[in-house]
Protein backbone atom coordinates (compact mmCIF):
# COMPACT_ATOMS: atom_id res chain seq x y z
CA UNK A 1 64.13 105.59 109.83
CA UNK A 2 62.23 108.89 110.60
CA UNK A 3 63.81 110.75 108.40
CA UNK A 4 63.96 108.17 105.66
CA UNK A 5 60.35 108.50 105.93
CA UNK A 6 60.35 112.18 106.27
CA UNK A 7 62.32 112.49 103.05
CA UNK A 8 60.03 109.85 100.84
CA UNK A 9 57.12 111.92 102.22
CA UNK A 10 58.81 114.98 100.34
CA UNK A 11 59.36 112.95 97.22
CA UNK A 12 55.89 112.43 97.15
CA UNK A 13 55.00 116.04 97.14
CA UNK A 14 57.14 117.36 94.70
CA UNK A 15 55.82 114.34 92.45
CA UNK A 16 52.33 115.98 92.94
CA UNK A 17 53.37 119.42 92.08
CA UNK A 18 55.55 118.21 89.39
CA UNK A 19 52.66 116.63 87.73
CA UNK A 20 50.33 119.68 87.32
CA UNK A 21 51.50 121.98 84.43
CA UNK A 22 53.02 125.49 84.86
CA UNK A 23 49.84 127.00 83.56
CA UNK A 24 46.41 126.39 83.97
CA UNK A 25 45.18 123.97 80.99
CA UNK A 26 48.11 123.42 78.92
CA UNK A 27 47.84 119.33 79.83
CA UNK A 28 45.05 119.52 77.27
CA UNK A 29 46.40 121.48 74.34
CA UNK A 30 47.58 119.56 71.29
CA UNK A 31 50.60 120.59 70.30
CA UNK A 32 49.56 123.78 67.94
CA UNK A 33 47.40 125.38 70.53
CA UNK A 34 50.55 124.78 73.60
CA UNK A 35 53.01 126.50 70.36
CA UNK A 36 50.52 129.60 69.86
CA UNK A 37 49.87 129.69 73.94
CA UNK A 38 54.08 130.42 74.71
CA UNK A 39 54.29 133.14 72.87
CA UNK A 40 53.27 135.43 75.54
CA UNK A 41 54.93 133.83 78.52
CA UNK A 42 57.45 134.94 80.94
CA UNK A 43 60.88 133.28 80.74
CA UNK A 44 60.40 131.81 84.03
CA UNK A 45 57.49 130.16 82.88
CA UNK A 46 59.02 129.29 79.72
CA UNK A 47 61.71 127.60 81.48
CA UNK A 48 58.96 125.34 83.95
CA UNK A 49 56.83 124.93 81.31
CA UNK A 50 59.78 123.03 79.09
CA UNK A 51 61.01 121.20 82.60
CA UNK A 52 57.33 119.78 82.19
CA UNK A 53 57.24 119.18 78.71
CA UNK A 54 60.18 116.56 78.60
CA UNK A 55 58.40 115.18 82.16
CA UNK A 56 55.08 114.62 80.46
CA UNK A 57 54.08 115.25 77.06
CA UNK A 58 57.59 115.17 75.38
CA UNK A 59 56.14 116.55 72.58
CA UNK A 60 59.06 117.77 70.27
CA UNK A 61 58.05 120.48 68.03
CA UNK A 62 56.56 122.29 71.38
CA UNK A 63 59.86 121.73 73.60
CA UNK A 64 61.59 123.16 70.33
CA UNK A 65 59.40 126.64 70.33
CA UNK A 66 59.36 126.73 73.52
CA UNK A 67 63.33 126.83 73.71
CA UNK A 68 63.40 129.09 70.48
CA UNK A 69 61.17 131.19 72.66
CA UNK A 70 63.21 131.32 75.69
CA UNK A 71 66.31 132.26 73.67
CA UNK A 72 64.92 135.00 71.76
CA UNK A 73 64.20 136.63 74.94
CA UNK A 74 67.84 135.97 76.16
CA UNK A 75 68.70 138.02 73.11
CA UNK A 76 66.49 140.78 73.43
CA UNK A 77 66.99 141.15 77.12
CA UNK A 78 69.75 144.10 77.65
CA UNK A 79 73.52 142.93 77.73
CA UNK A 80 75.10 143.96 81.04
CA UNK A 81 79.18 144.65 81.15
């Protein structure tokens, strides 16, 4: 039972965490002002930022420049082999 408890306790965290957005503000940016606000990103970011857009907004012209963004990076990035 402890741990049952112990684990829902954890659940509850990450539900808090998961509901504040990767960067500071973007929960109130309509969806041309969260486009124009990627561009400059890391990928890492990029990749949260997307994890929260399907969570939350689900907004789908923004999840589709964000992922546009994230994959021109993959192709500029140097190939290694």
């Amino acid at each position: 039972m402890a741990h049952q408890l112990h684990h829902m306790r954890g659940m509850e965290l990450d539900q808090k965490v998961d509901e504040q957005a990767p960067i500071r503000g973007y929960d109130v940016l309509n969806a041309r002002q969260a486009m124009h606000a990627i561009l400059d990103l890391p990928k890492e970011t990029l990749q949260r930022l997307h994890t929260w857009e399907e969570r939350h907004r689900r907004r789908a012209q923004v999840l589709a420049a964000i992922r546009r963004t994230i994959d021109r990076r993959r192709a500029s990035e140097p190939q290694h082999g």
